[in-house]
N, C-alpha and C. Protein backbone atom coordinates (compact mmCIF):
# COMPACT_ATOMS: atom_id res chain seq x y z
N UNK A 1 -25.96 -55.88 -65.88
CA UNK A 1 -25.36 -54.57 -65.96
C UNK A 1 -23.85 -54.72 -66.06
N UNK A 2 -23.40 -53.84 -67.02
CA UNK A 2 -21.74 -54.05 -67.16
C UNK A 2 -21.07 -52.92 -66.80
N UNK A 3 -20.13 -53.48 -66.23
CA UNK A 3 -19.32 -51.91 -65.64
C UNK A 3 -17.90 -51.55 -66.77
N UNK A 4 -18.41 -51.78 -67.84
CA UNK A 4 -17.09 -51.91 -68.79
C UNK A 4 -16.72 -50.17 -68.81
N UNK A 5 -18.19 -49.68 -69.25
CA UNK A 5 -17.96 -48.09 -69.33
C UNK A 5 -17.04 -47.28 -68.31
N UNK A 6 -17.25 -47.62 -67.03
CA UNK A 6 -16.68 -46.51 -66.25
C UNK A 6 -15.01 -47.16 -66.41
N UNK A 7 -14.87 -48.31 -66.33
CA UNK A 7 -13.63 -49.08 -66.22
C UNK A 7 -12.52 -48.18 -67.64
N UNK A 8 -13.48 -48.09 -68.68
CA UNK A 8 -12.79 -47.38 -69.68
C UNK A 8 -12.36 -45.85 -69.24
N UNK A 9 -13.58 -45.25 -68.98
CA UNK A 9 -13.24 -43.74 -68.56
C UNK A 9 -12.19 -43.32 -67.74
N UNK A 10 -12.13 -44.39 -66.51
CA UNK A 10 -11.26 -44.61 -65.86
C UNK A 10 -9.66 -45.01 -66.36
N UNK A 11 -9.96 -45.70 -67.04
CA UNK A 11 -8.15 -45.67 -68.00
C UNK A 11 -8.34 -44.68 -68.98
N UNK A 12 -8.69 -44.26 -69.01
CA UNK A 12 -8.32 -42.95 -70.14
C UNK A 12 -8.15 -42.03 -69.12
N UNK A 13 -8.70 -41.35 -68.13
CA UNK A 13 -8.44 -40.87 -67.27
C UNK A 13 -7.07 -40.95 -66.63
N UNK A 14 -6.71 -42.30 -66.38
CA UNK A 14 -5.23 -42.64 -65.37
C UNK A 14 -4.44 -42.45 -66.95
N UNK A 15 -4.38 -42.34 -67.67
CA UNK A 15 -3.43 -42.50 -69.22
C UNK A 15 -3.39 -41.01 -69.51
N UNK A 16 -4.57 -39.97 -69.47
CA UNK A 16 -3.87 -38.68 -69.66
C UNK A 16 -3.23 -37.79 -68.68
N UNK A 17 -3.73 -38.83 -66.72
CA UNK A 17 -2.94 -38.18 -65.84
C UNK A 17 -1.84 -38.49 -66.08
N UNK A 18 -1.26 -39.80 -66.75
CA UNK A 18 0.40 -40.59 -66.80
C UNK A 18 1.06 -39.33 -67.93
N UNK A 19 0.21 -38.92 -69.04
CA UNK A 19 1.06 -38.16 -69.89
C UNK A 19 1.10 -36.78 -69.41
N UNK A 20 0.45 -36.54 -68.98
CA UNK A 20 0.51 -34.96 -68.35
C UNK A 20 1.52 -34.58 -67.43
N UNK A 21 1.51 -35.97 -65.91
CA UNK A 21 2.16 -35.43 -65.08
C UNK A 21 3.54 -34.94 -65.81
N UNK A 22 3.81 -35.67 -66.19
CA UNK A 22 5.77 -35.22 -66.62
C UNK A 22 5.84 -33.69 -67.35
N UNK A 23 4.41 -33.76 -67.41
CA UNK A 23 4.65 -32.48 -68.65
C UNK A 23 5.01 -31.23 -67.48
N UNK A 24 3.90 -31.31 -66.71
CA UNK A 24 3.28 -30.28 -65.75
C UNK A 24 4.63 -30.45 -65.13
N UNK A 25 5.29 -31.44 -64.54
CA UNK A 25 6.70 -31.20 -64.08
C UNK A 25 7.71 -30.45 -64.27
N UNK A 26 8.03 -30.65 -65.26
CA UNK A 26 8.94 -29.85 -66.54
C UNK A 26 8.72 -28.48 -66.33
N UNK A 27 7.61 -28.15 -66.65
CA UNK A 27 7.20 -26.76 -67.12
C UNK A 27 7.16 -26.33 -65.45
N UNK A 28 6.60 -26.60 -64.72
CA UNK A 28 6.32 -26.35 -63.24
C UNK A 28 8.46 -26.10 -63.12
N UNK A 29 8.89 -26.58 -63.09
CA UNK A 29 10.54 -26.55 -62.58
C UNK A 29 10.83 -28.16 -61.72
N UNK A 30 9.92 -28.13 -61.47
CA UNK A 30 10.25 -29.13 -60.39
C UNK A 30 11.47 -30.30 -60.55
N UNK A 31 11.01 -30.81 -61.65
CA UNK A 31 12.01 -31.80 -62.46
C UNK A 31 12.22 -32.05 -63.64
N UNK A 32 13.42 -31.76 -63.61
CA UNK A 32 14.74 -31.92 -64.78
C UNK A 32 15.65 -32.99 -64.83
N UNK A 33 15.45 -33.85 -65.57
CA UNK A 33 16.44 -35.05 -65.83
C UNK A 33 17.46 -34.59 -66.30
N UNK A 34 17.50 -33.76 -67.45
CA UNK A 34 18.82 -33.37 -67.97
C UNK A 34 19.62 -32.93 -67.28
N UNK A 35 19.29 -32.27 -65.72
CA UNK A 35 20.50 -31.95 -64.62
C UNK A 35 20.83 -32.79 -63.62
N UNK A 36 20.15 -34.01 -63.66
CA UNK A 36 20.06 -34.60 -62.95
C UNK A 36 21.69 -35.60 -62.76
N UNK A 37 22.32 -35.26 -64.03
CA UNK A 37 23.56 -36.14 -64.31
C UNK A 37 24.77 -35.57 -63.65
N UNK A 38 25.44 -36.31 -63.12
CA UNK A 38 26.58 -35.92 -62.35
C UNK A 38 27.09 -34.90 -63.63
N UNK A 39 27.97 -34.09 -62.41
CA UNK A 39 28.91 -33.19 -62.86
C UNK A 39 30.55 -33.21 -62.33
N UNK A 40 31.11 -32.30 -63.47
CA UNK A 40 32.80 -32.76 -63.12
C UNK A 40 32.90 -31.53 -62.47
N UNK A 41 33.11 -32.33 -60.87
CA UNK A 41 33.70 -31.27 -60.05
C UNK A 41 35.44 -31.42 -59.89
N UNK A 42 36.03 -30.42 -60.48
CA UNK A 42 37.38 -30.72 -60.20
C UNK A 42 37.87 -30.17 -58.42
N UNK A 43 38.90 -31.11 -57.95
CA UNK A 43 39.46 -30.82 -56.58
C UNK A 43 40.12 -29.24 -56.43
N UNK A 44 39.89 -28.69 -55.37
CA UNK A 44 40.67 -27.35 -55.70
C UNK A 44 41.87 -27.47 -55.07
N UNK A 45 43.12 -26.75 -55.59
CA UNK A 45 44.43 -26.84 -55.55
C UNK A 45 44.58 -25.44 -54.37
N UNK A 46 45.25 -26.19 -53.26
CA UNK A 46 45.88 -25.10 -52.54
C UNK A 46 46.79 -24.56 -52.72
N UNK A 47 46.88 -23.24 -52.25
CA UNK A 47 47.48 -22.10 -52.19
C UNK A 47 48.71 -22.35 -52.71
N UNK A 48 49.65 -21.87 -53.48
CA UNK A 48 50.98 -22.00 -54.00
C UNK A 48 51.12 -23.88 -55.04
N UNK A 49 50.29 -24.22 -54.97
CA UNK A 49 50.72 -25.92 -55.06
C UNK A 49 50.03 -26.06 -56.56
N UNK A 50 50.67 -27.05 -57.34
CA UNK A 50 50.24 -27.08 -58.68
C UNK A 50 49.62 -28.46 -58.78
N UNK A 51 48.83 -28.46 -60.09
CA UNK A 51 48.55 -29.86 -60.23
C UNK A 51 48.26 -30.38 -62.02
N UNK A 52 48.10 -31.63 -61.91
CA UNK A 52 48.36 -32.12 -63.26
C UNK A 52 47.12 -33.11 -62.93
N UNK A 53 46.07 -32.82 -63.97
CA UNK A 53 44.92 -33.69 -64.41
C UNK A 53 45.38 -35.00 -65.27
N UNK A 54 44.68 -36.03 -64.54
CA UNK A 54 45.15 -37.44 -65.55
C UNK A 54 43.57 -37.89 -65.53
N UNK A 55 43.34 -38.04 -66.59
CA UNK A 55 42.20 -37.61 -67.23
C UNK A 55 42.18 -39.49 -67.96
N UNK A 56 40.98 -40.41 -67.30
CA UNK A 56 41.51 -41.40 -67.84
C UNK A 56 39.74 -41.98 -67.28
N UNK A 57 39.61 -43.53 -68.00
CA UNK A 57 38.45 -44.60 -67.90
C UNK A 57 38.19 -44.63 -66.10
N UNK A 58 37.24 -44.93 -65.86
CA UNK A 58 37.03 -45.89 -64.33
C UNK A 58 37.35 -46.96 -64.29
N UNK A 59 37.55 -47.97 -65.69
CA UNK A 59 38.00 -49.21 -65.38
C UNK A 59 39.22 -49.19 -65.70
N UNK A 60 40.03 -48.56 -65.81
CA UNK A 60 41.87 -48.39 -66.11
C UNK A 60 42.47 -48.42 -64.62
N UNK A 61 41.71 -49.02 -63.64
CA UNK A 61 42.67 -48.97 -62.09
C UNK A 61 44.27 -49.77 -62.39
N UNK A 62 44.30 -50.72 -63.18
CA UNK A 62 45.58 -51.00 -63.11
C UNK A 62 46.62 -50.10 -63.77
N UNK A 63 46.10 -49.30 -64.62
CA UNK A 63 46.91 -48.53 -65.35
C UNK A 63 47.38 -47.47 -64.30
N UNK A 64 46.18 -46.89 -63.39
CA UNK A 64 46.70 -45.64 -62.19
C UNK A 64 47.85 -46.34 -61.22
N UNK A 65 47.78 -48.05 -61.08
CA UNK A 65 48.53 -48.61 -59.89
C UNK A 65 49.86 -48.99 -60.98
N UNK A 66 49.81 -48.42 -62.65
CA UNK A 66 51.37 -49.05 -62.21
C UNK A 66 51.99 -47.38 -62.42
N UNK A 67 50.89 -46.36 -62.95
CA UNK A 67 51.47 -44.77 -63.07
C UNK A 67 51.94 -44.74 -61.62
N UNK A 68 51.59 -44.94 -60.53
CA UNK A 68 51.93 -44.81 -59.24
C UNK A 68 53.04 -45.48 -58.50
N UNK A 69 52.57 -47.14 -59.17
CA UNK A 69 54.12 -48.07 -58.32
C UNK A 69 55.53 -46.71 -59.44
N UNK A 70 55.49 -46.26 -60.47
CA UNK A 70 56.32 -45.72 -60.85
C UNK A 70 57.01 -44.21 -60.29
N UNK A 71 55.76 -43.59 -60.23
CA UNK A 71 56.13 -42.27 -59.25
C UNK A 71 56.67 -42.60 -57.73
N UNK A 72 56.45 -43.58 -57.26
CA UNK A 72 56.57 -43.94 -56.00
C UNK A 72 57.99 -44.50 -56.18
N UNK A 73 58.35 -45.15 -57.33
CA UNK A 73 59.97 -45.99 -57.38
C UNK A 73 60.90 -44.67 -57.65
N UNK A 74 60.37 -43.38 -58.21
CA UNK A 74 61.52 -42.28 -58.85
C UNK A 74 61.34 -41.56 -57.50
N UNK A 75 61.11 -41.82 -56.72
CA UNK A 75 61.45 -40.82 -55.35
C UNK A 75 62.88 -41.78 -54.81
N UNK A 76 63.14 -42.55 -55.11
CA UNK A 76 64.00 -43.63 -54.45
C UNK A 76 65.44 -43.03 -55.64
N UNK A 77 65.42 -42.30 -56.99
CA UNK A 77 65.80 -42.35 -57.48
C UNK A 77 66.55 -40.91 -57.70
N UNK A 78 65.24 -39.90 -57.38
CA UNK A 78 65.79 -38.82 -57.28
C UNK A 78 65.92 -37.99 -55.99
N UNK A 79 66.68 -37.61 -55.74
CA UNK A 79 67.56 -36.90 -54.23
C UNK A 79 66.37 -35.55 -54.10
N UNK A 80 65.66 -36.21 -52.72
CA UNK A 80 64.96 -34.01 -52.33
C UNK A 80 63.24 -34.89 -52.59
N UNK A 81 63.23 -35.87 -53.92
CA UNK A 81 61.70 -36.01 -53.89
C UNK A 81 61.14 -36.68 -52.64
N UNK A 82 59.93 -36.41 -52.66
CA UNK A 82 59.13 -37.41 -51.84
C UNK A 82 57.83 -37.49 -52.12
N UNK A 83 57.06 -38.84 -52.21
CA UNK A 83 55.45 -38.86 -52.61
C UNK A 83 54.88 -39.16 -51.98
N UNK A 84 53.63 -38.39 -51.68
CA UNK A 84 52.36 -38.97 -50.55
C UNK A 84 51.01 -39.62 -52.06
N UNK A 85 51.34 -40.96 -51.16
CA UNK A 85 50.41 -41.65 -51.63
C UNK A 85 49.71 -42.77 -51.07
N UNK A 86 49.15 -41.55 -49.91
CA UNK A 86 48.07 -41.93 -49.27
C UNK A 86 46.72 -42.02 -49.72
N UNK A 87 46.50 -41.38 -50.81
CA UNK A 87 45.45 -40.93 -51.08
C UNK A 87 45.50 -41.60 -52.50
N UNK A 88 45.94 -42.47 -53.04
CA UNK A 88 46.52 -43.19 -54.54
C UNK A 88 45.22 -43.92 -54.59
N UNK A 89 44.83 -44.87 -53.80
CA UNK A 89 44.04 -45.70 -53.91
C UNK A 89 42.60 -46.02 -53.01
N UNK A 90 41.81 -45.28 -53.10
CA UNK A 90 40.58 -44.64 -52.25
C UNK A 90 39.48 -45.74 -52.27
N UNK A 91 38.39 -45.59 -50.94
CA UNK A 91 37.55 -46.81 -51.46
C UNK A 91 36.46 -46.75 -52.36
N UNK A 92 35.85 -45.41 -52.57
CA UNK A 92 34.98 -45.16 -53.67
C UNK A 92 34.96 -44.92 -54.45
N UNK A 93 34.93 -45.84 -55.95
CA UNK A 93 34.99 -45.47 -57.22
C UNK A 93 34.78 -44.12 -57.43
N UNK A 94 34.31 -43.64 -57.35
CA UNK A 94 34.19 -41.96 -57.75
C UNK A 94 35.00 -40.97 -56.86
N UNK A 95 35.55 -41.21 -56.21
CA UNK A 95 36.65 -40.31 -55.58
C UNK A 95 37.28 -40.15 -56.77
N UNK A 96 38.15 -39.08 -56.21
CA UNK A 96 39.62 -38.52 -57.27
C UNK A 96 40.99 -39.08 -56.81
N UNK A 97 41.56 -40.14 -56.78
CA UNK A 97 42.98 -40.67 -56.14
C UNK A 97 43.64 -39.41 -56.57
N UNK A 98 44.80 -39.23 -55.95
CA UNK A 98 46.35 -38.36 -55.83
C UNK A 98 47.01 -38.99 -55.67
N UNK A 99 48.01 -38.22 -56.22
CA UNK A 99 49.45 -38.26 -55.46
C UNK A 99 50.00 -36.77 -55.65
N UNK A 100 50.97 -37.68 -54.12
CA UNK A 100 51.29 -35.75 -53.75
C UNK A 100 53.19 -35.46 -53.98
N UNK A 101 53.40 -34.88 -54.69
CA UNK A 101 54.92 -34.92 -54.84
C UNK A 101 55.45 -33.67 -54.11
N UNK A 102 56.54 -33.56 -53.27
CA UNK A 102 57.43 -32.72 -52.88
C UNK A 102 58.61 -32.50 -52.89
N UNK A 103 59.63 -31.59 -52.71
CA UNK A 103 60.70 -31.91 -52.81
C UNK A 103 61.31 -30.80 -51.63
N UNK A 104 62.35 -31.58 -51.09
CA UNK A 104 63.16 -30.93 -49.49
C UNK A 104 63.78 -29.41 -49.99
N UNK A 105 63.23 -28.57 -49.03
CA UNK A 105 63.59 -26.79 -49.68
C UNK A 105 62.66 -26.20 -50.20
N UNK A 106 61.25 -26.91 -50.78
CA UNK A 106 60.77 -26.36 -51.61
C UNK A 106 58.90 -26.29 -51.11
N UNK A 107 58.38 -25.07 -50.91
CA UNK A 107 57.10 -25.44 -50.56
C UNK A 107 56.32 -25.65 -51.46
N UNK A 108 56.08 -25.27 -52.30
CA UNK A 108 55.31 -25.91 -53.31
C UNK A 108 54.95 -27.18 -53.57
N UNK A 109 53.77 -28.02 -53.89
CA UNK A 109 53.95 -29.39 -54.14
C UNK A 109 52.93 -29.46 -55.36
N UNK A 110 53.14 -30.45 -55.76
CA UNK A 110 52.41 -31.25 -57.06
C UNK A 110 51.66 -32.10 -56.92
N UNK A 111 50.28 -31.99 -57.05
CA UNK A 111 48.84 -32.96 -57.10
C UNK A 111 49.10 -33.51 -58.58
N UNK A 112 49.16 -35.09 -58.41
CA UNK A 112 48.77 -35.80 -59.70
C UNK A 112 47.32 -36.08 -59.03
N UNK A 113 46.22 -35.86 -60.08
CA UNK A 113 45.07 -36.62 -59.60
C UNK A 113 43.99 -37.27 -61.13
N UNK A 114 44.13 -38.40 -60.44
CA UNK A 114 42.59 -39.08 -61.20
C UNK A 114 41.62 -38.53 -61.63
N UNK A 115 40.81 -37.99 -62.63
CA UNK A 115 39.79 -37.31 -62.66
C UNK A 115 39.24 -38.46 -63.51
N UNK A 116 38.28 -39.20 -63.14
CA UNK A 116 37.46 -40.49 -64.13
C UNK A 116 36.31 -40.40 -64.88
N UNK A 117 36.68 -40.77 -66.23
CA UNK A 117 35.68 -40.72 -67.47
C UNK A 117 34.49 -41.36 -66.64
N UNK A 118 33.50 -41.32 -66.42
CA UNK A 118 32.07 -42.22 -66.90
C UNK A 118 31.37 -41.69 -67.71
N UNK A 119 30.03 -42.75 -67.84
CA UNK A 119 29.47 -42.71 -68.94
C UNK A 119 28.48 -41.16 -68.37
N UNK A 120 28.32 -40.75 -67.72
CA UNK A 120 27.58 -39.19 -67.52
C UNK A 120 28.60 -38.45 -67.62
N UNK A 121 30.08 -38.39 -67.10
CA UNK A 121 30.86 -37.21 -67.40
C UNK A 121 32.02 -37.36 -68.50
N UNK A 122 32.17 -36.96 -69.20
CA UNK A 122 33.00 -36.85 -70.48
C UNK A 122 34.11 -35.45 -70.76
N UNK A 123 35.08 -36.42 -71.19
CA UNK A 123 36.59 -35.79 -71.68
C UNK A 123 36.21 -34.30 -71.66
N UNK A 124 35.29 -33.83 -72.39
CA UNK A 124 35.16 -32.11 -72.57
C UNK A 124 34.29 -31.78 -71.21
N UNK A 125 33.29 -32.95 -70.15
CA UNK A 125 33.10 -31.95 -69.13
C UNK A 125 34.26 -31.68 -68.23
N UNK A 126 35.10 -32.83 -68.20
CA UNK A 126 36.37 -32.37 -67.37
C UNK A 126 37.63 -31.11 -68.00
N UNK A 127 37.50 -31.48 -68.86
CA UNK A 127 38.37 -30.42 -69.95
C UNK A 127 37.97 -28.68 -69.12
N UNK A 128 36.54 -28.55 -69.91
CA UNK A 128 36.14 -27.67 -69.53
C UNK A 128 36.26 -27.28 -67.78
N UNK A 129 35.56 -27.92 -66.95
CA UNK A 129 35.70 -27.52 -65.60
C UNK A 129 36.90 -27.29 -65.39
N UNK A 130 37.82 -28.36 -65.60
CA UNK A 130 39.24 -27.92 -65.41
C UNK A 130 40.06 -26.61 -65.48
N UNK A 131 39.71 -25.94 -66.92
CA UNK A 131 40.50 -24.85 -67.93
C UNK A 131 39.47 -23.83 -66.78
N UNK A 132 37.92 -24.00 -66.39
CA UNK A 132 37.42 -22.44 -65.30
C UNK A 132 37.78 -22.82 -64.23
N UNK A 133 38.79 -23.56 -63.69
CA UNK A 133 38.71 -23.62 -62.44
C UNK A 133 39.86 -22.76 -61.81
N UNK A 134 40.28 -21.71 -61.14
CA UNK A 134 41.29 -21.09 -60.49
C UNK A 134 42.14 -22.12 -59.56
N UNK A 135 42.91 -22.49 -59.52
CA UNK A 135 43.93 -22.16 -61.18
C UNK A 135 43.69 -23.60 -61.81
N UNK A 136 43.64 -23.38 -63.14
CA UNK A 136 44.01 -24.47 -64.29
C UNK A 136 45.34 -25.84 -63.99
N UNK A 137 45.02 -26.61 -64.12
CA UNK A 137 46.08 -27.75 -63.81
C UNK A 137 47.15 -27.52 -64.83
N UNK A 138 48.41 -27.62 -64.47
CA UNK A 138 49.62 -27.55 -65.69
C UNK A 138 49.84 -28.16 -66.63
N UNK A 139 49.01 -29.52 -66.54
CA UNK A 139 48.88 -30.19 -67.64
C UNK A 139 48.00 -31.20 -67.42
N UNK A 140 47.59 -31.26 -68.60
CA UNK A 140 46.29 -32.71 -69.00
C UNK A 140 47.12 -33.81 -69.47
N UNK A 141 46.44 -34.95 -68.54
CA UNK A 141 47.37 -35.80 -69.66
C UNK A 141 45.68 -37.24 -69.54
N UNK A 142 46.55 -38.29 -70.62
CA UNK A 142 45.47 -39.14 -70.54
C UNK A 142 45.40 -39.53 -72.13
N UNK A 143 44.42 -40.42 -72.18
CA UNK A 143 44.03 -40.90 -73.41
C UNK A 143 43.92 -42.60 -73.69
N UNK A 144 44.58 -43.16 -73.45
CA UNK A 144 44.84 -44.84 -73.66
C UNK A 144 44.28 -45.52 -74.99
N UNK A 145 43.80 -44.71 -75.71
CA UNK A 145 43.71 -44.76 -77.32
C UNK A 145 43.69 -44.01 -77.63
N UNK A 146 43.84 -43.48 -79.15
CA UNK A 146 44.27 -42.76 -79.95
C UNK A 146 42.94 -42.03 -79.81
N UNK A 147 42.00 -42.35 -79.99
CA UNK A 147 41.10 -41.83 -80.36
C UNK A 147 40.79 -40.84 -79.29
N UNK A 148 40.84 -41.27 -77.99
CA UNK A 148 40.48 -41.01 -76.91
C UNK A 148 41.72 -39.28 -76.63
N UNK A 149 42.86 -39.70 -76.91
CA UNK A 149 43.61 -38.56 -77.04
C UNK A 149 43.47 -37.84 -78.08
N UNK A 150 43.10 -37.97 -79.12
CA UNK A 150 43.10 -37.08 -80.47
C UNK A 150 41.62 -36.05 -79.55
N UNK A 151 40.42 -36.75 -78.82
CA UNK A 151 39.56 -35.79 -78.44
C UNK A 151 39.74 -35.22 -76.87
N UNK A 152 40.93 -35.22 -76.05
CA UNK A 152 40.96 -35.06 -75.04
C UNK A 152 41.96 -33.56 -75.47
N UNK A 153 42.94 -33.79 -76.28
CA UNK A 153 43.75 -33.12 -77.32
C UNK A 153 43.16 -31.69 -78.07
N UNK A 154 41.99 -32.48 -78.79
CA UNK A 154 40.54 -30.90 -79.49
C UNK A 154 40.09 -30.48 -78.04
């Protein structure tokens, strides 16, 4: 006696539960891959204080440490500034580094912050979140190729 028969029924069986479940998922709500991808949450800017998006790779850290050794040398340079940059160099890749600029007399201050490309969030999701977020950063900056600025730019 051979048990080939049921052994078959049985994989055809486990092969249309394998194609179904995902289906029945989907349609059920339950699960969605397509939302499943990070999103660009931009930092919110307190009350009176402005900020400037630098809009750049995850692997460009040396490029943020010499934008920074530089902001950090023009406080030495100009009379009233001062930079907090405590927050420049964070331990989890996906944080947002800052820097915080002030100047003596003046309450207002200036967030430079990191906002980092990966491969799930892209130039237009930050673009976008950025431009709805109350309030809009004063300026975008970023790019490190042409290419990369000609679409950070559209």
């Amino acid at each position: 006696m051979r048990s080939d028969p049921p052994m078959r029924e049985l994989r055809w069986l486990l092969f249309v539960f394998a194609l179904c479940l995902p289906i029945v998922l989907l349609v059920g709500g339950w699960w969605k891959p397509w939302t499943d991808r990070p999103a660009a949450r931009p930092m919110p800017v307190p009350a009176g204080h402005l900020e400037v998006a630098w809009i750049h790779t995850t692997t460009n850290s040396s490029t943020w440490e010499r934008f920074v050794t530089g902001v950090v040398r023009s406080a030495a340079e100009v009379p009233g500034l001062t930079v907090d940059d405590s927050r420049a160099f964070l331990e989890s890749t996906t944080a947002v580094p800052e820097l915080v600029l002030s100047r003596t007399g003046h309450d207002a201050k200036l967030h430079i912050r990191w906002y980092k490309l990966q491969s799930e969030v892209s130039t237009a999701d930050w673009v976008r979140a950025l431009a709805t977020r109350d309030p809009p950063p004063l300026a975008v900056i970023g790019g490190g190729s042409t290419d990369r600025a000609i679409q950070l730019a559209e």
